[in-house]
Protein backbone atom coordinates (compact mmCIF):
# COMPACT_ATOMS: atom_id res chain seq x y z
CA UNK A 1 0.00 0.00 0.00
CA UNK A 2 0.99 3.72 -0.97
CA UNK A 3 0.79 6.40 1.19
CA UNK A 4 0.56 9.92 0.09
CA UNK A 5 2.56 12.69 1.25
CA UNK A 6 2.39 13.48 5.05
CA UNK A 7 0.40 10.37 5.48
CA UNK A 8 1.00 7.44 7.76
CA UNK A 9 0.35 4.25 7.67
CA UNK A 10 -1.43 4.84 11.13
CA UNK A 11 -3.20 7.34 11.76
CA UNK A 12 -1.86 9.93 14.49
CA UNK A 13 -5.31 10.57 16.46
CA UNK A 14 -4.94 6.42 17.64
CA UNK A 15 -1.55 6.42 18.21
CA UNK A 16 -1.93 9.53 20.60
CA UNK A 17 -5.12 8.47 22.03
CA UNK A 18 -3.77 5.01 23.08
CA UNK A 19 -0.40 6.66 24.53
CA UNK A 20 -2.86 9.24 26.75
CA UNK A 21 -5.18 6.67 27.60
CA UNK A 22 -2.46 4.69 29.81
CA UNK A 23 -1.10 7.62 31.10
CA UNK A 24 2.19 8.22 29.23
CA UNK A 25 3.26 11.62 29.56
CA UNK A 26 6.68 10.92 28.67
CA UNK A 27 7.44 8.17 25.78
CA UNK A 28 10.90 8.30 26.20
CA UNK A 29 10.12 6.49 29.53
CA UNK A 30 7.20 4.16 28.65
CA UNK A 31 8.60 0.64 29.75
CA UNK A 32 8.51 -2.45 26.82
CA UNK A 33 5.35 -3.46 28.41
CA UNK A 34 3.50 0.01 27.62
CA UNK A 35 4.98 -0.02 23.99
CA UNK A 36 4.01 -3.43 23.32
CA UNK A 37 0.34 -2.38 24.34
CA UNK A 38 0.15 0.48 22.62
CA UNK A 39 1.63 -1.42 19.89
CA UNK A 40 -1.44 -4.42 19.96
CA UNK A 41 -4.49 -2.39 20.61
CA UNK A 42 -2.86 0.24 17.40
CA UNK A 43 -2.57 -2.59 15.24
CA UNK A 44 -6.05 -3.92 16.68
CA UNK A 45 -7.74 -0.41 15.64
CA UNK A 46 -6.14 0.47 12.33
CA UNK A 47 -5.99 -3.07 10.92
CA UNK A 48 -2.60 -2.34 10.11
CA UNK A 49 0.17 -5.00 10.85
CA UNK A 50 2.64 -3.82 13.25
CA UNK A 51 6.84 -4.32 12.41
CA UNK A 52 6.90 -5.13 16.75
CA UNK A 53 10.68 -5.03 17.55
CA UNK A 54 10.50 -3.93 21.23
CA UNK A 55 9.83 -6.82 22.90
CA UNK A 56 13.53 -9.44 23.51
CA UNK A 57 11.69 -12.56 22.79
CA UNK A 58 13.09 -15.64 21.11
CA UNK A 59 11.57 -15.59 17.70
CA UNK A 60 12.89 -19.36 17.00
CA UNK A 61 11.49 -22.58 18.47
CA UNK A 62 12.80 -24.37 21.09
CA UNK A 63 15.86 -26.91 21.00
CA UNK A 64 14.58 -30.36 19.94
CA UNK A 65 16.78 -32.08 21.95
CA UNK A 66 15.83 -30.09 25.24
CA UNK A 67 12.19 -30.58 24.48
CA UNK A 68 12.77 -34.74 23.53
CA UNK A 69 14.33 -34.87 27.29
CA UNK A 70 11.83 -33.13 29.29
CA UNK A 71 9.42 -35.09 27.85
CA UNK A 72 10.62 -38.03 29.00
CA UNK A 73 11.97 -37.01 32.27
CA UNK A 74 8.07 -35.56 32.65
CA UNK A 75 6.79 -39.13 31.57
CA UNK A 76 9.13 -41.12 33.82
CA UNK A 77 7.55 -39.06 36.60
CA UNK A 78 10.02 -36.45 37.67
CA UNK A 79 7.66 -33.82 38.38
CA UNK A 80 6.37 -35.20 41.56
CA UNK A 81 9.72 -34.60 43.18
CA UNK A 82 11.42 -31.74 44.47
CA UNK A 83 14.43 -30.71 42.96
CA UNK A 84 17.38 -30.52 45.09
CA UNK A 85 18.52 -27.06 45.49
CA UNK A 86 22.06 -27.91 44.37
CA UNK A 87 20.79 -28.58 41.34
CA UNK A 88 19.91 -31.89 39.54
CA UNK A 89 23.83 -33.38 39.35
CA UNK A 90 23.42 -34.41 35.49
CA UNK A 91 22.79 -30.55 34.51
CA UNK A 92 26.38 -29.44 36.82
CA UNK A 93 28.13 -31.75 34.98
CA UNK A 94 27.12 -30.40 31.66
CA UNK A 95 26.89 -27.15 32.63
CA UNK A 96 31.05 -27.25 34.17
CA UNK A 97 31.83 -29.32 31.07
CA UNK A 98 29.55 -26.57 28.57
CA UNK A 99 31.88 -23.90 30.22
CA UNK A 100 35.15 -25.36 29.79
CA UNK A 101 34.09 -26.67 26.17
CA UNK A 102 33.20 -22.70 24.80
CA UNK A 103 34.83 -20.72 27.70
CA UNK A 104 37.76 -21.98 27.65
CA UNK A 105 38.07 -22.10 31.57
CA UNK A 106 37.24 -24.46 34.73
CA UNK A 107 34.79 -24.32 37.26
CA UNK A 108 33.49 -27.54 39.52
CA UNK A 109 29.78 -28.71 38.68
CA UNK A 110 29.49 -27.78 42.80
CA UNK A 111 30.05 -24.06 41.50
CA UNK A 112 27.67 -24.48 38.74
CA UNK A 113 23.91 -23.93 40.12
CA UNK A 114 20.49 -23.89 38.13
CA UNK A 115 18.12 -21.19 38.76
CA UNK A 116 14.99 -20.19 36.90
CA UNK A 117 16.34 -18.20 34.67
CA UNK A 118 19.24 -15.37 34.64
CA UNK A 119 16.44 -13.24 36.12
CA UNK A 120 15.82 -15.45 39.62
CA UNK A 121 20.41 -15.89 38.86
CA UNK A 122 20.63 -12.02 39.00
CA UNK A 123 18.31 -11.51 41.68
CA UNK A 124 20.01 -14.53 44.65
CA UNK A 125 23.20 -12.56 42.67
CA UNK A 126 22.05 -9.68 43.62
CA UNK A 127 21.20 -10.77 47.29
CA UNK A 128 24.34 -12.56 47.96
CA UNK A 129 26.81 -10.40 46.97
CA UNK A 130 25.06 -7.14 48.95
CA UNK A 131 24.91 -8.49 51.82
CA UNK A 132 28.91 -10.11 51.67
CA UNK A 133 30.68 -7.34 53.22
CA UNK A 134 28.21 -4.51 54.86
CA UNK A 135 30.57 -1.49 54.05
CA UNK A 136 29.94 -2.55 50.68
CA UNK A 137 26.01 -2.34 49.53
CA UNK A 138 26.27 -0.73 46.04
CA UNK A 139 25.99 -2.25 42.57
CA UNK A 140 27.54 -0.66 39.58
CA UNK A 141 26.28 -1.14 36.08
CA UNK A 142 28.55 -0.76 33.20
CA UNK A 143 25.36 0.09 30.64
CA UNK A 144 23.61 0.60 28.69
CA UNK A 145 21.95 -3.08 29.96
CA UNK A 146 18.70 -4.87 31.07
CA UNK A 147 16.48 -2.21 32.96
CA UNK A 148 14.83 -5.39 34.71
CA UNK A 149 17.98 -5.88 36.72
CA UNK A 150 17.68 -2.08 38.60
CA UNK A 151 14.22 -2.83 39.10
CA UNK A 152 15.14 -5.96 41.05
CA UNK A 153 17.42 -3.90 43.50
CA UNK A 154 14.51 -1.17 43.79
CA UNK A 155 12.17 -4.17 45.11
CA UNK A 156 15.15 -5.86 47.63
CA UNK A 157 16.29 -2.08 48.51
CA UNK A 158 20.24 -2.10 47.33
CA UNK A 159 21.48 1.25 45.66
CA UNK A 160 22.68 1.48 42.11
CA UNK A 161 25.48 3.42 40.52
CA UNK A 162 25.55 3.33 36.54
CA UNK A 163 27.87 5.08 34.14
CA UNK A 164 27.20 5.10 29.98
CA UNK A 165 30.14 3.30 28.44
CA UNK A 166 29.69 4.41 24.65
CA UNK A 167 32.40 7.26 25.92
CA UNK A 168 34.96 4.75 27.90
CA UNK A 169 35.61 2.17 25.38
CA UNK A 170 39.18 0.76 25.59
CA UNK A 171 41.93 2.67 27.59
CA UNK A 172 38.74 4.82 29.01
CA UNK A 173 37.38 1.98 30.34
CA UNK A 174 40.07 1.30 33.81
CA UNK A 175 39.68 5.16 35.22
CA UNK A 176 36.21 5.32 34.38
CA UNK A 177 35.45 2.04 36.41
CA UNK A 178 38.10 2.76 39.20
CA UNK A 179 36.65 6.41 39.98
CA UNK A 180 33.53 4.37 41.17
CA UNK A 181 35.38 0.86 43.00
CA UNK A 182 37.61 3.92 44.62
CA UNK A 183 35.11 4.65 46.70
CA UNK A 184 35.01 1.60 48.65
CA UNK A 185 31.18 0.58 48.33
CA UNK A 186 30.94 -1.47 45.16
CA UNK A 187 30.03 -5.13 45.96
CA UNK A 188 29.76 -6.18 41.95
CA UNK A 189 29.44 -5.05 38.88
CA UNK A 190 27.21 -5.45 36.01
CA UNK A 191 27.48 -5.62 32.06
CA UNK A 192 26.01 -8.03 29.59
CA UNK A 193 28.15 -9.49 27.01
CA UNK A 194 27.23 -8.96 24.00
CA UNK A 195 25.35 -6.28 25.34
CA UNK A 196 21.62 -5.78 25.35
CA UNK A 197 20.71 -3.38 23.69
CA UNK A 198 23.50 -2.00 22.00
CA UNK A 199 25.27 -5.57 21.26
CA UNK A 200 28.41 -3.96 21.93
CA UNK A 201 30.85 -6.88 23.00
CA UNK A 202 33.80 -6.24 25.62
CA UNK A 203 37.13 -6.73 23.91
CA UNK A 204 40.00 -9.22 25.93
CA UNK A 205 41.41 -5.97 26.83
CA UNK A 206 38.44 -4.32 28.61
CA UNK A 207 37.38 -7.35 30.56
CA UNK A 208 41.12 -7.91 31.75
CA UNK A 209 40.24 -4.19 33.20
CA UNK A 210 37.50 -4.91 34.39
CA UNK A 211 39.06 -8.21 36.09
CA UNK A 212 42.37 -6.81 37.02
CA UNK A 213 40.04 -3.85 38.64
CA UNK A 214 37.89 -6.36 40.47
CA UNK A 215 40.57 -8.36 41.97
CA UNK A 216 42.45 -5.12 43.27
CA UNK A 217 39.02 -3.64 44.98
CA UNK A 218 37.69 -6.85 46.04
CA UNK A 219 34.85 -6.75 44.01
CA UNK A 220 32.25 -9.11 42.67
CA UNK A 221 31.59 -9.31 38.68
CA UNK A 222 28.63 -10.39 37.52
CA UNK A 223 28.98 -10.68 33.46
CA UNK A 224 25.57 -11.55 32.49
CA UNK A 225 25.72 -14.12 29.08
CA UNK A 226 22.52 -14.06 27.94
CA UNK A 227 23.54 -14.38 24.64
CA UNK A 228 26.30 -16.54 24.92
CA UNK A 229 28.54 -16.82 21.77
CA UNK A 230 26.32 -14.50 19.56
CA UNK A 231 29.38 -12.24 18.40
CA UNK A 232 28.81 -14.14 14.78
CA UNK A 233 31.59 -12.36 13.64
CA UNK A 234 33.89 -15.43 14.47
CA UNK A 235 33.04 -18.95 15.15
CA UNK A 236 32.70 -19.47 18.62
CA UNK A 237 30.75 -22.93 17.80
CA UNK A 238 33.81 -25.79 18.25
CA UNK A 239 33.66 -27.15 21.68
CA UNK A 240 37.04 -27.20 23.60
CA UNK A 241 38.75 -25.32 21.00
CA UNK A 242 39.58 -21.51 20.78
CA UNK A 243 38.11 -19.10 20.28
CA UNK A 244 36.14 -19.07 22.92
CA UNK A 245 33.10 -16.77 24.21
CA UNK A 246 35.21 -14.14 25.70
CA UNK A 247 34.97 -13.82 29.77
CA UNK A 248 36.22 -11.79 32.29
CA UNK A 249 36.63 -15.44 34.34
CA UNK A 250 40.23 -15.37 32.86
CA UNK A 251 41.16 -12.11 34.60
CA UNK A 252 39.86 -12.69 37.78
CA UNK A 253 38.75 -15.02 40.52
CA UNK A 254 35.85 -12.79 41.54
CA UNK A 255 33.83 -13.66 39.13
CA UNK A 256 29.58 -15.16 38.30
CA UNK A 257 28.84 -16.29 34.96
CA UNK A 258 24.98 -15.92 34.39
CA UNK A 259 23.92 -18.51 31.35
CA UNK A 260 20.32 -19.02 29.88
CA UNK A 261 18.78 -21.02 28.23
CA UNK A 262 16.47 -18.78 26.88
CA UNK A 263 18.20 -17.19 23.93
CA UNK A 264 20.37 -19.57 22.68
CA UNK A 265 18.63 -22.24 23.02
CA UNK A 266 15.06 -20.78 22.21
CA UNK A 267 14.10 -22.29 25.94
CA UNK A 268 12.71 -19.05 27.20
CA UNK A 269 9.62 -20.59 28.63
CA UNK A 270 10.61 -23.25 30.99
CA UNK A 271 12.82 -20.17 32.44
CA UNK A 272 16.07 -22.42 33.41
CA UNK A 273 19.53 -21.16 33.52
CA UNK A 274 22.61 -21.75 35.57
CA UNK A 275 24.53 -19.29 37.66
CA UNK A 276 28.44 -20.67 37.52
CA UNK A 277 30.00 -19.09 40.49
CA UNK A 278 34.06 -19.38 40.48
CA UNK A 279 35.37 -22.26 42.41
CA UNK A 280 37.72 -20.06 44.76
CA UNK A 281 34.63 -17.55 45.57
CA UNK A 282 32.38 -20.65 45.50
CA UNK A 283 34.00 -21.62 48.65
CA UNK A 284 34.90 -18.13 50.38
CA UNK A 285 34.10 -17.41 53.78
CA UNK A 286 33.12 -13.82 54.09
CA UNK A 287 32.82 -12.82 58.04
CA UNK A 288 29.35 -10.92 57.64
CA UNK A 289 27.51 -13.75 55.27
CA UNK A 290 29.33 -16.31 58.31
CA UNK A 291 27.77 -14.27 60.60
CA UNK A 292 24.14 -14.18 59.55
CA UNK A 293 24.00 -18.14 57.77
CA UNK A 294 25.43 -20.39 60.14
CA UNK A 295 29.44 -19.64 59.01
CA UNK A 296 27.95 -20.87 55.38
CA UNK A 297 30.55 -19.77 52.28
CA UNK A 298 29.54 -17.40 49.43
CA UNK A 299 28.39 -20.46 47.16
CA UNK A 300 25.76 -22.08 49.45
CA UNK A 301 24.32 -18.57 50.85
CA UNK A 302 23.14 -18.28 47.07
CA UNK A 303 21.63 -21.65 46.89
CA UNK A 304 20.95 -22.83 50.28
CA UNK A 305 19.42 -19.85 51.37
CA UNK A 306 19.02 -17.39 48.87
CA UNK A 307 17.55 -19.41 46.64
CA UNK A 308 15.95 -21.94 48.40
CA UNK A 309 13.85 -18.69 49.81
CA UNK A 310 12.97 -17.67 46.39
CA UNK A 311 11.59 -20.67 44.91
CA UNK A 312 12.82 -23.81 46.66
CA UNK A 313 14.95 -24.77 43.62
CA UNK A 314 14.68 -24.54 39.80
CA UNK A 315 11.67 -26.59 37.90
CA UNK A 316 13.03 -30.20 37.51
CA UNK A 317 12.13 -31.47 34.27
CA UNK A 318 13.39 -28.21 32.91
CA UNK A 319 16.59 -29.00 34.18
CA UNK A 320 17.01 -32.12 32.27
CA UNK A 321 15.98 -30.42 29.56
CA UNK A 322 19.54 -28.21 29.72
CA UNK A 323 21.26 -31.05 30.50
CA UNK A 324 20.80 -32.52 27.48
CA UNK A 325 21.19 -29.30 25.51
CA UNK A 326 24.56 -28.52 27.09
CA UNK A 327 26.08 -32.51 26.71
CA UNK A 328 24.83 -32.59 22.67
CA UNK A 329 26.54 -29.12 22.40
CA UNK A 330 29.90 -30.27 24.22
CA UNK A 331 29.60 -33.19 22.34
CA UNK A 332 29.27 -31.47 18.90
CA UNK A 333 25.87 -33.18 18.49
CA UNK A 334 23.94 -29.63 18.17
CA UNK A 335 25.12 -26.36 17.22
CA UNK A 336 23.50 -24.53 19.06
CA UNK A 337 25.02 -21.27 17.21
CA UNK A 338 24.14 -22.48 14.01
CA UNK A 339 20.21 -21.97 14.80
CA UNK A 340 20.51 -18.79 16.06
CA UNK A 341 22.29 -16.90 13.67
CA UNK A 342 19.23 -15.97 11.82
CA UNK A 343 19.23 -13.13 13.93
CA UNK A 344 22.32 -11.73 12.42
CA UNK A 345 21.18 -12.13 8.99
CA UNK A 346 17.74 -9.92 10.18
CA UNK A 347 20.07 -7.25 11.90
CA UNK A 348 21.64 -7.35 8.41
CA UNK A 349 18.60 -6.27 6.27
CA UNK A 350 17.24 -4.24 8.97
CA UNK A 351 20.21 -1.77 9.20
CA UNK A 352 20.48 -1.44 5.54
CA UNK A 353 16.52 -0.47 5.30
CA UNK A 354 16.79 2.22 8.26
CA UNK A 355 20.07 3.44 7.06
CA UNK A 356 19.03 4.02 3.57
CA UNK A 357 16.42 6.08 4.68
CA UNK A 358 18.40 8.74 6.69
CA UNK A 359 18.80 6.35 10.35
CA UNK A 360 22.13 5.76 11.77
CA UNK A 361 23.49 3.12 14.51
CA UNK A 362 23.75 4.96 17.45
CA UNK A 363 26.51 2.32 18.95
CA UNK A 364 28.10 1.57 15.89
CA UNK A 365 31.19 0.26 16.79
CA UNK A 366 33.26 -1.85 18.79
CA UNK A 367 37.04 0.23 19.10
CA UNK A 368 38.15 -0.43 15.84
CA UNK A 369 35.19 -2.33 14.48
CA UNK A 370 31.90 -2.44 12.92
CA UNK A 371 29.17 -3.74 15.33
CA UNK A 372 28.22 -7.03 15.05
CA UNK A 373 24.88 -8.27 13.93
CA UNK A 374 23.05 -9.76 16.14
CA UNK A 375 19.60 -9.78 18.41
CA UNK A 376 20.22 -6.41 18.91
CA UNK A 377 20.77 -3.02 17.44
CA UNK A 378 20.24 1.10 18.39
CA UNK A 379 19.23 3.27 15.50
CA UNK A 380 18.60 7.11 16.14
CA UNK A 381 17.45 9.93 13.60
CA UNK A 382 18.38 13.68 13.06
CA UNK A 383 17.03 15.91 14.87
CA UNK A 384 14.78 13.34 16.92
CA UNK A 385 15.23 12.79 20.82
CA UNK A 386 14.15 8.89 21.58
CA UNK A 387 10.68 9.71 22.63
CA UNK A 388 10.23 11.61 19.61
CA UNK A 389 11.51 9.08 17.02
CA UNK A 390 9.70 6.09 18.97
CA UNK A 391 6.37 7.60 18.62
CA UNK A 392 6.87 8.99 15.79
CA UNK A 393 7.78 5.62 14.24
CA UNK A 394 4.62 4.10 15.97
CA UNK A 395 2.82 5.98 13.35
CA UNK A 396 3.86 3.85 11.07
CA UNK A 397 3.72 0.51 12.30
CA UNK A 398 6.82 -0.01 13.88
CA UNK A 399 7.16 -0.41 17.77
CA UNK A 400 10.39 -0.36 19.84
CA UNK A 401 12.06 1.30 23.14
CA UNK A 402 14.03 4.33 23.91
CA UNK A 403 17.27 3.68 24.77
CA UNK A 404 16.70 6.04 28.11
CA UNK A 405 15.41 3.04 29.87
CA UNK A 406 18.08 1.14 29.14
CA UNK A 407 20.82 3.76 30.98
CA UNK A 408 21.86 4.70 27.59
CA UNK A 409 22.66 8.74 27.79
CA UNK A 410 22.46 8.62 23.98
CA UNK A 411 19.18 9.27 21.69
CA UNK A 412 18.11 6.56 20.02
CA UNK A 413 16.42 2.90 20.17
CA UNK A 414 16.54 -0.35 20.75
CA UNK A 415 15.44 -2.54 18.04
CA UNK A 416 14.94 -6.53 18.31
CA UNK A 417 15.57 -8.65 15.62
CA UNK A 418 13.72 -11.60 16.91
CA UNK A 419 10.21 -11.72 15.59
CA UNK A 420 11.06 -10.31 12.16
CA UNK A 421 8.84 -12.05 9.01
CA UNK A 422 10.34 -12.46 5.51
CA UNK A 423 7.71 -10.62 3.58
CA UNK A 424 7.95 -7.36 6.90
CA UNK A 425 11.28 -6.66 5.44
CA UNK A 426 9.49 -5.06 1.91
CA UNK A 427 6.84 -3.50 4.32
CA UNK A 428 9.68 -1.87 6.36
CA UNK A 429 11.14 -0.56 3.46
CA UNK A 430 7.78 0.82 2.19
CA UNK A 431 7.20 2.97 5.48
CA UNK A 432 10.83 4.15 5.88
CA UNK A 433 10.47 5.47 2.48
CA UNK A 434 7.60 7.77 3.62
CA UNK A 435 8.75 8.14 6.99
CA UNK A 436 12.19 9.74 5.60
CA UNK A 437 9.73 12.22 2.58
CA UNK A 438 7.51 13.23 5.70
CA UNK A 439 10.46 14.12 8.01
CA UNK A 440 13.29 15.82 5.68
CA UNK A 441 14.38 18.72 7.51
């Protein structure tokens, strides 16, 4: 369908109507929830299909061989016993093999704990490290990152500290990061790798900053892998053979890997994970967590009591389901990385539409680099703040959030790859064409 001249594809008066009637005064703000309902009921009114790329979603089905053994774990009647909060002892195997095979580094199965998702792993995290050493009680996130992850410390009461690290790339990383550990009240730090949403990825050099940085101020690093070994510009596929996912676990001793299942494996639903917490701070005796749990080290805190008071352990067929996702991948059985590069190829065509039309990649490279292509990218346009260009882009069909929300001090959004349809890619290109006539400066 054509659209004239100052036309949109949507018509303003629902658009505006929708954003008033849930009480948005600021868009820029409006959390992926809001935008996805403003999104639906828009679509729902105008009859007009929606390009929805706000919502971080695994557009792919699930891992066969996950499914095929939760199945049959289900059918031989696992679900009528509690899990052990350790973890089912099949899934720490695979998961200490799984990190040695694309990590490149060793951690005991004890060290290697399931948890319902990185979400319920961020938040016993989040608990355990806070509460290690009282003169330390702050978190500092290296963002822009998951806005999910402050809201869990606004609901258990621990303060935040965040800095924007599109200006300390490289050799701005170390004074950036040590003006803040300086001051003596850091407990961890926080940065996804690649990053959501800007998929920036940490080079060797920045995370043996950030480790070397952790180690001298006794700090904590949590290095969230969501999207573990989704830098498709190398293969990081062979198990137990370089490269590897890169990790700040080789710089540092103080360290919590946070793996799900959901994204690479398309398992977002059964919401299993595993937090792998280094063997030496595994077993660390910290005087004030001693003091409060029974002279219990830093690893069984998270699951013996943390944990255990969250949700009494981590669904149990789920976690055979992992188990056998993690041994076929070690095993070279299923390539896990293979399935999921399809999001790469749709960041592809989707930067080359937007660009075309006068868009530009607001974190657009990595030092010396192009960005990869990946779940994730930021576009911004001239002349547009983020609230402006997000609803003005809901006008024509296309939904996604303001990189605000994310702790991102630069304009621009964040656009998902993951639900992207063959035949949206023409219909993108249709709307950007009027979008860029109707807002030439």
């Amino acid at each position: 369908m054509k659209y004239s001249e100052k036309e949109t594809p949507i018509k303003k008066e629902i658009v505006d109507q929708l954003i008033a009637q849930l009480g948005i005064s600021d868009f820029a703000k409006a959390t992926i929830r809001e935008v996805k309902q403003v999104a639906a009921q828009a679509e729902q009114q105008s009859g007009v299909e929606f390009i929805k790329m706000e919502m971080g979603i695994p557009g792919l089905p699930a891992a066969q061989v996950g499914v095929a053994a939760q199945v049959k774990a289900l059918h031989d009647g696992i679900a009528h016993s509690y899990p052990d909060i350790q973890g089912l002892p099949e899934l720490k195997q695979q998961a200490s093999r799984f990190v040695k095979a694309f990590i490149g580094i060793d951690i005991q199965p004890m060290g290697c704990v399931p948890v319902c998702g990185s979400m319920q792993g961020t938040m016993a995290s989040f608990l355990t490290c806070s509460q290690a050493d009282k003169k330390k009680g702050k978190v500092l996130f290296i963002d822009p990152g998951f806005p999910v992850q402050k809201m869990q410390l606004q609901v258990i009461g621990v303060a935040y500290e965040t800095f924007d690290v599109y200006d300390y790339r490289g050799e701005k990383l170390g004074p950036k990061l040590e003006s803040y550990l300086a001051q003596g009240d850091v407990c961890a730090i926080v940065y996804s790798n690649p990053n959501n949403p800007a998929w920036i990825c940490l080079s060797e050099q920045e995370l043996q900053t950030i480790g070397s940085l952790a180690t001298r101020y006794d700090t904590i690093v949590m290095e969230d892998l969501a999207y573990f070994a989704m830098d498709f510009r190398q293969d990081l596929s062979v198990p137990f053979q370089p490269p590897y996912q890169p990790s700040v676990a080789r710089y540092t001793d103080n360290y919590m890997l946070l793996i799900s299942g959901s994204k690479a494996f398309s398992y977002a639903g059964e919401r299993i994970g595993v937090t792998c917490i280094s063997d030496k701070l595994f077993h660390r005796h910290y005087p004030d967590l001693a003091q409060r749990y029974e002279g219990l080290p830093f690893g069984l805190v998270f699951s013996t009591r943390m944990l255990y008071a969250l949700s009494s352990g981590t669904s149990h067929s789920a976690q055979y389901a992992l188990a056998a996702m993690m041994r076929a991948a070690c095993d070279g059985e299923y390539r896990f990385r293979d399935e999921v590069k399809v999001y790469g190829d749709r960041a592809h065509k989707l930067k080359e539409i937007f660009c075309r039309h006068g868009f530009h990649i607001v974190y657009d490279r990595d030092l010396d680099q192009p960005i990869a292509d990946g779940f994730y990218f930021t576009i911004g346009y001239p002349g547009m703040t983020s609230g402006e260009l997000a609803k003005e882009l809901m006008y024509y069909g296309v939904s996604a959030i303001c990189l605000i929300t994310t702790g991102s001090h630069q304009e621009g959004l964040r656009v998902c790859t993951s639900f992207i349809e063959e035949h949206q890619y023409q219909l993108l290109e249709e709307r950007m064409e009027i979008f860029e006539a109707n807002n030439q400066r």
